[in-house]
C-alpha atoms as a PDB file:
ATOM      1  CA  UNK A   1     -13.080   4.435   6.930  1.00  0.00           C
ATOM      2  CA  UNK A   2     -11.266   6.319   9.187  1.00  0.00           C
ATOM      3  CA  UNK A   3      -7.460   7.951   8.619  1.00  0.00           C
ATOM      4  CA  UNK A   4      -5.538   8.950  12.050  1.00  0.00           C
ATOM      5  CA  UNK A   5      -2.725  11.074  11.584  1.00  0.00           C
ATOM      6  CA  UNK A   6      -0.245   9.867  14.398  1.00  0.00           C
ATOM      7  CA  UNK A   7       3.417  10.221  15.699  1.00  0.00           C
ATOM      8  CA  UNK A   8       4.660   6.813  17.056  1.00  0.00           C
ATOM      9  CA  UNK A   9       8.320   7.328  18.280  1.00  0.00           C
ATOM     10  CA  UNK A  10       9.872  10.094  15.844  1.00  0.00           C
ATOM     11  CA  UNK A  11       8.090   8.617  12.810  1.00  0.00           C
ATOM     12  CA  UNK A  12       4.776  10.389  11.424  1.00  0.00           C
ATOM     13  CA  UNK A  13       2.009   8.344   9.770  1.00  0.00           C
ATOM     14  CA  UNK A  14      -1.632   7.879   8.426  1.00  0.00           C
ATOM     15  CA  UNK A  15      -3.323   4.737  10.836  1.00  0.00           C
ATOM     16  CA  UNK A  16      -6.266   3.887   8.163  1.00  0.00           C
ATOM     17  CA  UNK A  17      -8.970   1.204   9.418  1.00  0.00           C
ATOM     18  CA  UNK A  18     -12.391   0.454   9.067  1.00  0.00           C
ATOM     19  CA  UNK A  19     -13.924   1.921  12.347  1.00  0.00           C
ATOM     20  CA  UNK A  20     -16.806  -0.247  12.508  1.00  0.00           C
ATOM     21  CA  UNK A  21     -15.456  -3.363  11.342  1.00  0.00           C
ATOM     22  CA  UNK A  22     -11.810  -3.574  12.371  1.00  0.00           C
ATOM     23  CA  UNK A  23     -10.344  -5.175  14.937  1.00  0.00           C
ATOM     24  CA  UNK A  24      -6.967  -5.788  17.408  1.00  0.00           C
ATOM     25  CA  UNK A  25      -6.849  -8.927  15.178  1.00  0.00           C
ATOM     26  CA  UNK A  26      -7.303  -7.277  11.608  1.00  0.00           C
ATOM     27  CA  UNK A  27      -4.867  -7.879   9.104  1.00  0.00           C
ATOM     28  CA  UNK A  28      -1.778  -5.551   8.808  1.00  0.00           C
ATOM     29  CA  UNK A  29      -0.249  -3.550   6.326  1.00  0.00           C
ATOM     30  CA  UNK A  30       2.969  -1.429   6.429  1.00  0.00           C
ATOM     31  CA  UNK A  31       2.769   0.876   3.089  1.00  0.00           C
ATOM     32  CA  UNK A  32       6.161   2.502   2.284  1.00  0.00           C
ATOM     33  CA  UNK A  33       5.920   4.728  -0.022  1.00  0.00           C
ATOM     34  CA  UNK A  34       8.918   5.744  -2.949  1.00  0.00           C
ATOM     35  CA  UNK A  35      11.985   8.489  -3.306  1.00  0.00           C
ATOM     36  CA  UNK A  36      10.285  12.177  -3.030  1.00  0.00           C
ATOM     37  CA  UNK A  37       6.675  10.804  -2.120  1.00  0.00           C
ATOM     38  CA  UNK A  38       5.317  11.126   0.825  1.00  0.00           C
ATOM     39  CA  UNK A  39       2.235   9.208   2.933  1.00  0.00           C
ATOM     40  CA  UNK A  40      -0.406  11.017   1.942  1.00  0.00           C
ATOM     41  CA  UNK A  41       0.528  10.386  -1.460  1.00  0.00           C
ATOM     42  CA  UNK A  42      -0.184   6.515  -1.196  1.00  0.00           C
ATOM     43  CA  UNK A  43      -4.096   6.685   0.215  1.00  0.00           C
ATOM     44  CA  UNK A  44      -4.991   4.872  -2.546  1.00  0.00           C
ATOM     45  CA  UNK A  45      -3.781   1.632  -1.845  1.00  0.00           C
ATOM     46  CA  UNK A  46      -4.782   2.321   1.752  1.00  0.00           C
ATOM     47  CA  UNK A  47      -7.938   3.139   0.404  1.00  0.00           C
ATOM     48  CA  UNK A  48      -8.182  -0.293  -1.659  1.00  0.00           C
ATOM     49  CA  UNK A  49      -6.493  -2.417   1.237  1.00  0.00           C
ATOM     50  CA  UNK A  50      -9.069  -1.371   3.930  1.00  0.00           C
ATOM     51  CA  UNK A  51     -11.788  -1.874   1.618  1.00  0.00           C
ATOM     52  CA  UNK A  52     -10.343  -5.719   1.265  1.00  0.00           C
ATOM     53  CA  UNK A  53     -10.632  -5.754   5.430  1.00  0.00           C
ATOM     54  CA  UNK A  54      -6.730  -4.648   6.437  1.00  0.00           C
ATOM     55  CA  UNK A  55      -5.729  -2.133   8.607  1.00  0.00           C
ATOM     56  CA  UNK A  56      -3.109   0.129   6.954  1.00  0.00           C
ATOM     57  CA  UNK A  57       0.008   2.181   8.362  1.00  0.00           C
ATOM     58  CA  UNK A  58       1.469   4.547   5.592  1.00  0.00           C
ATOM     59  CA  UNK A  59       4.982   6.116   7.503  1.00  0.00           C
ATOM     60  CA  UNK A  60       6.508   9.251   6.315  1.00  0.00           C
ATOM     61  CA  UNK A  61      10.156   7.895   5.328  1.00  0.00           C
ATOM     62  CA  UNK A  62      13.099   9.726   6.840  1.00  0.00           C
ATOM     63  CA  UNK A  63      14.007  13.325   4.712  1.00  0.00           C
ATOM     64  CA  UNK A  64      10.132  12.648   2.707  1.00  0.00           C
ATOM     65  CA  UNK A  65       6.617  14.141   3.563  1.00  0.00           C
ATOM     66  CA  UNK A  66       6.381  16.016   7.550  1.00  0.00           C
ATOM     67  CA  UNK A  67      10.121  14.879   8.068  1.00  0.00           C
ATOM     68  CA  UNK A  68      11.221  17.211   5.234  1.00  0.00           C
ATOM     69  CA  UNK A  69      14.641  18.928   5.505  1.00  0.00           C
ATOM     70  CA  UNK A  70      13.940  20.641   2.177  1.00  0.00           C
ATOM     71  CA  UNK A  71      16.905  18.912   0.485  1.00  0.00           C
ATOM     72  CA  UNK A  72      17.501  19.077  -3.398  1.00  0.00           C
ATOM     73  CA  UNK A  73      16.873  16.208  -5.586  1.00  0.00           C
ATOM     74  CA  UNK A  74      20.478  15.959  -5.568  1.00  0.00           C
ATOM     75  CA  UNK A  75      21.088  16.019  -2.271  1.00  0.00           C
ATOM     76  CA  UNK A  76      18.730  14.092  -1.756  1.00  0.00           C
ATOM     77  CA  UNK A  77      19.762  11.083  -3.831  1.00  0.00           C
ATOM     78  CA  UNK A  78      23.397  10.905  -2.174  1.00  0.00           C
ATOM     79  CA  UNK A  79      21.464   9.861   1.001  1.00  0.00           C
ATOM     80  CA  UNK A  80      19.535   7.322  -1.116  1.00  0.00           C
ATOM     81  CA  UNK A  81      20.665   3.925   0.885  1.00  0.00           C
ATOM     82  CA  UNK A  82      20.367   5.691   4.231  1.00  0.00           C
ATOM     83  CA  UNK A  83      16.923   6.512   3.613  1.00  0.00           C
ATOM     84  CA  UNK A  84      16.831   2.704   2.239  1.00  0.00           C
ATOM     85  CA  UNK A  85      18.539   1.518   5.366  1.00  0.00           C
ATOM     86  CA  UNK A  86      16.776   3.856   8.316  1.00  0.00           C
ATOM     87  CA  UNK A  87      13.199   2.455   6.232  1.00  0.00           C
ATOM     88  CA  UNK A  88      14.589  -1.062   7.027  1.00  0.00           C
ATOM     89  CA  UNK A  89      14.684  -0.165  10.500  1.00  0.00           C
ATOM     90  CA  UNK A  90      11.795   2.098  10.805  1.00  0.00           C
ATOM     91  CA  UNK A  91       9.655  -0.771   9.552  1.00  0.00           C
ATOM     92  CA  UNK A  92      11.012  -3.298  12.344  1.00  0.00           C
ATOM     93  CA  UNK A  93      10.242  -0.549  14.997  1.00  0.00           C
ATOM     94  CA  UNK A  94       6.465   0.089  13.517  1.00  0.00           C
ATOM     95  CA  UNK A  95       6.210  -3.882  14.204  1.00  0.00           C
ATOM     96  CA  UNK A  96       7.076  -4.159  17.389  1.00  0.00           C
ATOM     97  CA  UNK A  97       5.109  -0.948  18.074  1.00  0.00           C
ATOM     98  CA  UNK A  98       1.718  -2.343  16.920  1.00  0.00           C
ATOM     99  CA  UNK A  99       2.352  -5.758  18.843  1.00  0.00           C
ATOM    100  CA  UNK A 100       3.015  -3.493  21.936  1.00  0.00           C
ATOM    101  CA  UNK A 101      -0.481  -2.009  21.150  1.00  0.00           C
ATOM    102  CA  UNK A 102      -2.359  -5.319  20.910  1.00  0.00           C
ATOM    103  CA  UNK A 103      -2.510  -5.519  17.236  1.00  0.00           C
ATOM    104  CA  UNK A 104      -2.219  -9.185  16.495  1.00  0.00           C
ATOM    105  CA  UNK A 105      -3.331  -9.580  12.761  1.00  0.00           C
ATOM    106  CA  UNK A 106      -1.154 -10.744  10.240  1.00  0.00           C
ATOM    107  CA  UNK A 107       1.228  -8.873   8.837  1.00  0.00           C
ATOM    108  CA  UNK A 108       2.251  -8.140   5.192  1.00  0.00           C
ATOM    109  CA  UNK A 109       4.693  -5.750   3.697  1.00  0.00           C
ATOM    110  CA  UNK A 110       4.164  -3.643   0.369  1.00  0.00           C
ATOM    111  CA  UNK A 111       6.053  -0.119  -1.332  1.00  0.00           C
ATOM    112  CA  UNK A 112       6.122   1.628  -4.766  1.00  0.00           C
ATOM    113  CA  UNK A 113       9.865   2.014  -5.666  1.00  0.00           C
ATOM    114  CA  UNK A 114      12.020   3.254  -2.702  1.00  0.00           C
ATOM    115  CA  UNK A 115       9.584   1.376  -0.976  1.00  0.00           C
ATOM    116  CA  UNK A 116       9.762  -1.835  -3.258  1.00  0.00           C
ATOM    117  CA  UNK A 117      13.903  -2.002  -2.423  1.00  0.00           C
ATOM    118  CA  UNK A 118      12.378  -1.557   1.304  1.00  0.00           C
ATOM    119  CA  UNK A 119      10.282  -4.085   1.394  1.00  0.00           C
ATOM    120  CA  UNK A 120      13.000  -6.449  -0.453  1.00  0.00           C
ATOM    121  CA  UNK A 121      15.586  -5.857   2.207  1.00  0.00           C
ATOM    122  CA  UNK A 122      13.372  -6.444   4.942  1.00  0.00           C
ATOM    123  CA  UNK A 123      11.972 -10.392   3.507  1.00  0.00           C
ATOM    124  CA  UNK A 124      16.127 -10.596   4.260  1.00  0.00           C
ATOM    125  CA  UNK A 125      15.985  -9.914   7.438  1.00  0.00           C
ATOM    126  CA  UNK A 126      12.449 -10.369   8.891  1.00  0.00           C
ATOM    127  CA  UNK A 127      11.233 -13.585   8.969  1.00  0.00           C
ATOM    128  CA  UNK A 128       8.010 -12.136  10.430  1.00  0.00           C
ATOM    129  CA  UNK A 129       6.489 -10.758   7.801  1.00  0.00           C
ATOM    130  CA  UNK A 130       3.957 -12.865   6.086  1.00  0.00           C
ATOM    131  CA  UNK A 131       3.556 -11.449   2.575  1.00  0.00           C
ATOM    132  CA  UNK A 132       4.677  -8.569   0.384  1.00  0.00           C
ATOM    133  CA  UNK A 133       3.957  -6.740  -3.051  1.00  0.00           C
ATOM    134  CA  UNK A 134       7.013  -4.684  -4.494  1.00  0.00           C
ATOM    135  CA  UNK A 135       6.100  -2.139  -7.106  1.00  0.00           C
ATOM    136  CA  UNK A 136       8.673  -1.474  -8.985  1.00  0.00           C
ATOM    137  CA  UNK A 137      11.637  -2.440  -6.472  1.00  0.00           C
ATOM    138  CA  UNK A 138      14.550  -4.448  -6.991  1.00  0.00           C
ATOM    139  CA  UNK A 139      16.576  -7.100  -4.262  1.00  0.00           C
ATOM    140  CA  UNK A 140      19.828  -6.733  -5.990  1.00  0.00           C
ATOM    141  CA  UNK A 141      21.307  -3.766  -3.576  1.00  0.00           C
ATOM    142  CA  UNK A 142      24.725  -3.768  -4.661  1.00  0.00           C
ATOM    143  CA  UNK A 143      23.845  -3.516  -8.585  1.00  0.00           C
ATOM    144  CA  UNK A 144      21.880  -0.480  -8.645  1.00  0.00           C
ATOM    145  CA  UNK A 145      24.068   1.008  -5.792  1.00  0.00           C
ATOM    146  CA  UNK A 146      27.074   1.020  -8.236  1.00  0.00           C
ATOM    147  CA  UNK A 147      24.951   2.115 -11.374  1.00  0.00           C
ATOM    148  CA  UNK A 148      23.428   4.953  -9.386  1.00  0.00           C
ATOM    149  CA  UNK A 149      26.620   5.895  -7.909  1.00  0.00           C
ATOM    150  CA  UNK A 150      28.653   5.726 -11.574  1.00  0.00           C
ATOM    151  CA  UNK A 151      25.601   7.441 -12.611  1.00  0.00           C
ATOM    152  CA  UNK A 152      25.542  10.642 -10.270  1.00  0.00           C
ATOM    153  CA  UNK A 153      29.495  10.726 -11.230  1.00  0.00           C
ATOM    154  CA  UNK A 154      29.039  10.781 -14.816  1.00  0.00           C
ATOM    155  CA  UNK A 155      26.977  13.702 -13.978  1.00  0.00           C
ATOM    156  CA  UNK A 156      29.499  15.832 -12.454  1.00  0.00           C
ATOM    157  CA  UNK A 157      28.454  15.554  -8.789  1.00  0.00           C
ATOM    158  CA  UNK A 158      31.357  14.674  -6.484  1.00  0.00           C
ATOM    159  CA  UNK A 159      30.305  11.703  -4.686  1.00  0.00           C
ATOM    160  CA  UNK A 160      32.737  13.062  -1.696  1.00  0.00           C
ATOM    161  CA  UNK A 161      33.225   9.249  -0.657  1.00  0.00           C
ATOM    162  CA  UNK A 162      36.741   7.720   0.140  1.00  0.00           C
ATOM    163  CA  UNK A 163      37.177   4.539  -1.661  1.00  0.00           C
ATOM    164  CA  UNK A 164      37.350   2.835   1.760  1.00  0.00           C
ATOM    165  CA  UNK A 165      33.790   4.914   2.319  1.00  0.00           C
ATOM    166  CA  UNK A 166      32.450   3.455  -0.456  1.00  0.00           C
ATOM    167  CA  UNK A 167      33.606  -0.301   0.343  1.00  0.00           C
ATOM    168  CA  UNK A 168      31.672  -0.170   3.939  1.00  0.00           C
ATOM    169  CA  UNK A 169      28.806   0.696   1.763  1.00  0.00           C
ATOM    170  CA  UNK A 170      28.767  -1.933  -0.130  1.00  0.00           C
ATOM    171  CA  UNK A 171      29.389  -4.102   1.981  1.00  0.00           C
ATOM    172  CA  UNK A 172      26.237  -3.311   4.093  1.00  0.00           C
ATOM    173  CA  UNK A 173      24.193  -3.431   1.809  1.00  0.00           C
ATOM    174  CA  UNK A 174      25.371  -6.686   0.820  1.00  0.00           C
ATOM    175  CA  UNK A 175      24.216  -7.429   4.399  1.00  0.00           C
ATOM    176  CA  UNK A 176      20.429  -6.468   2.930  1.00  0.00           C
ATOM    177  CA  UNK A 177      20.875  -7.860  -0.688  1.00  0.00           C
ATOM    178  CA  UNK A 178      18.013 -10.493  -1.101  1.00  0.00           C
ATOM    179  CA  UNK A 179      19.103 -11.474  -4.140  1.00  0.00           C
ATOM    180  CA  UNK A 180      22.540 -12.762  -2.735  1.00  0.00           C
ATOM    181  CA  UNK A 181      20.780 -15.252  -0.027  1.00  0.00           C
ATOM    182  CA  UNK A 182      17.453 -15.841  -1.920  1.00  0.00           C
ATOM    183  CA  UNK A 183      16.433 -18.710   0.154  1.00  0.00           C
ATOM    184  CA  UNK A 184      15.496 -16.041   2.894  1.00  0.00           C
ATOM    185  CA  UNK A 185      12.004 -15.846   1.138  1.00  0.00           C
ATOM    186  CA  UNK A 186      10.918 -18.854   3.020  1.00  0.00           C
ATOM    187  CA  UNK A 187       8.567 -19.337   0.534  1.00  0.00           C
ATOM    188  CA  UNK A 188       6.038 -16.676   1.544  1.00  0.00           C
ATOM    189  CA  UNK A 189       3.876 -15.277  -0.921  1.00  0.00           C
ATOM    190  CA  UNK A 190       5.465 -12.028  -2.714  1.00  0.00           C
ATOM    191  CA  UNK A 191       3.058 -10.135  -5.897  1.00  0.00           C
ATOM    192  CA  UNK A 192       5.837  -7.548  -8.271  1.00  0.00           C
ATOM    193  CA  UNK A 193       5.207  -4.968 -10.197  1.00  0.00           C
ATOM    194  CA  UNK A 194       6.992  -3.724 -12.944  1.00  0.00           C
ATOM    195  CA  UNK A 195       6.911  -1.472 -15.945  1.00  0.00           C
ATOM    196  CA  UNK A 196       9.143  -3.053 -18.799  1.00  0.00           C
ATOM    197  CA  UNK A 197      10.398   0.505 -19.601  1.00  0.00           C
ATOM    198  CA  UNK A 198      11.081   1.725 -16.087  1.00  0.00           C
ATOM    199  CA  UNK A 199      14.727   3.316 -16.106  1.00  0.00           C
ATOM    200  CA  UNK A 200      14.662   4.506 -12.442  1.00  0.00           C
ATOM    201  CA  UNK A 201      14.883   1.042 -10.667  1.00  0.00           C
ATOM    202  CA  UNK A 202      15.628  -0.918 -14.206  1.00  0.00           C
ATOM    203  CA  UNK A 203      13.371  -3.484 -15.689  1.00  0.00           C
ATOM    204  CA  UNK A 204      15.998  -6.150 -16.437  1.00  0.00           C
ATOM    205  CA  UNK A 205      17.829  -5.538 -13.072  1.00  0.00           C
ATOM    206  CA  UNK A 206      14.426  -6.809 -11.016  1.00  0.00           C
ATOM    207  CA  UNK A 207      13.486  -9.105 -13.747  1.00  0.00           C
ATOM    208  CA  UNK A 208      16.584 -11.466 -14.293  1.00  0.00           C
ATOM    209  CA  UNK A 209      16.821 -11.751 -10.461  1.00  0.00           C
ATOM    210  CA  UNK A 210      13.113 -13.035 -10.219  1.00  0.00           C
ATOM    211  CA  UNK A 211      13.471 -15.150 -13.059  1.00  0.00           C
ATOM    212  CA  UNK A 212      17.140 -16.533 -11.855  1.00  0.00           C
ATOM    213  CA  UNK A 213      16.630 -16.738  -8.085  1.00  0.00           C
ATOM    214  CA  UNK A 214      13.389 -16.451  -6.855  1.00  0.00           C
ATOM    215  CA  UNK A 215      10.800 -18.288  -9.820  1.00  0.00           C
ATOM    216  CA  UNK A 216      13.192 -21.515  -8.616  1.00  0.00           C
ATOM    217  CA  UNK A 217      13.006 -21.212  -5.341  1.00  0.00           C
ATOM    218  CA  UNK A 218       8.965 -22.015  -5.851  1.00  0.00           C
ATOM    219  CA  UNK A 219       8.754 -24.339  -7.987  1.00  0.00           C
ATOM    220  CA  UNK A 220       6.640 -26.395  -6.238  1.00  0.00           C
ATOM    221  CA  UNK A 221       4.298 -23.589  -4.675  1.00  0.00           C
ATOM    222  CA  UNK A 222       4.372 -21.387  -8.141  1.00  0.00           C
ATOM    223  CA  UNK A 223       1.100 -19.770  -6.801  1.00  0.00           C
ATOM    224  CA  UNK A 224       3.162 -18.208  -4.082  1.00  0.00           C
ATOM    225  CA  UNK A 225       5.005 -15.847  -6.279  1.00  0.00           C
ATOM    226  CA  UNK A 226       4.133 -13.773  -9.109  1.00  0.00           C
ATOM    227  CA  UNK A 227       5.690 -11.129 -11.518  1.00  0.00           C
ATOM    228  CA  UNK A 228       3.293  -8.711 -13.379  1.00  0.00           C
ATOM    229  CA  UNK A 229       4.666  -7.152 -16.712  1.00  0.00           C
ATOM    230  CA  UNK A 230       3.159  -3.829 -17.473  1.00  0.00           C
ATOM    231  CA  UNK A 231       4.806  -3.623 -21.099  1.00  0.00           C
ATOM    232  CA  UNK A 232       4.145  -0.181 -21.868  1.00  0.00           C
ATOM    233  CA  UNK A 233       4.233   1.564 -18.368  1.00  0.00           C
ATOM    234  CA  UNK A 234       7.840   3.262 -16.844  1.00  0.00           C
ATOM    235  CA  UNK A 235       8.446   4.205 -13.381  1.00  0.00           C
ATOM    236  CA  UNK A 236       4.677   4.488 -12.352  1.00  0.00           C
ATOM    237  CA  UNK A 237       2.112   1.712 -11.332  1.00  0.00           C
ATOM    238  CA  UNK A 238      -1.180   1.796 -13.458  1.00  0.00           C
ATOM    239  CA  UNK A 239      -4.421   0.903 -11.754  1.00  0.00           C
ATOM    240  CA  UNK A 240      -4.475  -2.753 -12.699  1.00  0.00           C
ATOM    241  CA  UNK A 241      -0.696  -3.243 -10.896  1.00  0.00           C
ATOM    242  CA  UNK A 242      -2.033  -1.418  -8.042  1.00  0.00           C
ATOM    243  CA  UNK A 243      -5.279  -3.710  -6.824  1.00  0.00           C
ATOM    244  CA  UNK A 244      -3.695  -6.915  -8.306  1.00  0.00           C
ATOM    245  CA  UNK A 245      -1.440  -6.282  -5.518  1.00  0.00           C
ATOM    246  CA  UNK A 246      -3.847  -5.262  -3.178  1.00  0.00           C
ATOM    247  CA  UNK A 247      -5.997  -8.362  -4.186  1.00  0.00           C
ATOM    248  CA  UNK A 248      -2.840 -10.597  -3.446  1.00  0.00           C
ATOM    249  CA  UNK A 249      -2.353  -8.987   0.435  1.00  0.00           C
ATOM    250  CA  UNK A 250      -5.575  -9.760   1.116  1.00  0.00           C
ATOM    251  CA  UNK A 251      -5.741 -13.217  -0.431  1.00  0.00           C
ATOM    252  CA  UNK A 252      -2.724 -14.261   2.215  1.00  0.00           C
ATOM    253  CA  UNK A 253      -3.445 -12.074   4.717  1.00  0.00           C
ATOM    254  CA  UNK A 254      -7.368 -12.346   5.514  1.00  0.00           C
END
């Protein structure tokens, strides 16, 4: 197994393959990872996804890992949704960048938490990827955008947004809210994750909107979509989340 440490455009990543085996037409997965991670944190599921015969990129999201501006958790999490957003785009330009290179496989999607709200916005808007698993992510944008906002507020932190500030936000990121236009699945093949006492990206938030506008959407392909409820884990996947995902990239990718 090899691990490349690369640049493409302004975006730093680990390229992770199986030198002997892999090749231009290997299976493809973008890994992007959550809020105050970084790539190298996330090896293991390229680890785990090579060993199931894909070829991994794991990016370094904007403000996270080499493109550090050594921000405070505070700080940081007022630039939340543009980190959410420039992901979104990031992962489109990684795309087209490996089709530019010859890589031809098929193409999945997959993140842990910032990653998992990642992945979510981009089944709204690419209709090229091919399969996903979302750890602990949610699709409903708007929802947690307000609670985290009215959140950070009933902290003390002045949000230092006009109301008409606040109102373009929402409104893109109603642009990227899956769970608004849920038919954008397209019936493609998406594994979650979630712990049933996670209070970061809430349990009930990701859960009603699977249950109320996704789990319909497939009711005649029910293998195509599946929810995993780890009943005693918070905001961090356990082992058996982490290669039943893995497992389900590789059983639609391969």
């Amino acid at each position: 197994m090899k691990i490349d440490n690369e640049t493409w455009g302004n975006i730093p990543l680990l390229h992770v393959y199986d030198e002997q085996h892999a090749t231009k037409d290997t299976p493809i997965v973008i890994f992007v990872h959550g809020f105050q991670s970084a790539k190298e944190h996330n090896l293991h599921y390229a680890y785990n996804l090579v060993a199931q015969g894909m070829r991994v990129l794991l990016p370094d999201a904007i403000l996270h890992g080499e493109r550090s501006e050594g921000l405070s958790t505070v700080e940081m999490s007022m630039r939340f949704w543009e980190m959410v957003l420039t992901n979104i785009q990031e992962v489109k330009y990684l795309y087209d960048s490996l089709r530019e290179k010859g890589y031809t496989g098929r193409f999945g999607l997959a993140g842990t938490s910032m990653g998992g709200i990642t992945t979510l916005g981009c089944l709204k808007v690419y209709d090229w990827i091919e399969a996903a698993a979302v750890y602990m992510g949610t699709a409903t944008y708007v929802k947690l955008a307000q609670g985290q906002l009215a959140q950070i507020e009933a902290q003390g932190f002045d949000l230092k947004m006009s109301d008409d500030e606040m109102q373009k936000l929402m409104t893109t990121l109603e642009a990227f809210d899956l769970s608004k236009t849920p038919e954008h699945l397209n019936n493609r093949p998406i594994y979650f994750w979630h712990g049933a006492k996670d209070q970061t990206v809430p349990f009930k938030l990701a859960h009603d909107t699977f249950v109320e506008k996704f789990e319909p959407l497939y009711v005649e392909t029910p293998e195509r979509i599946r929810f995993d409820i780890a009943k005693h884990e918070g905001h961090k996947v356990n082992r058996s989340g982490m290669l039943a995902g893995v497992a389900w990239l590789a059983q639609y990718l391969r």
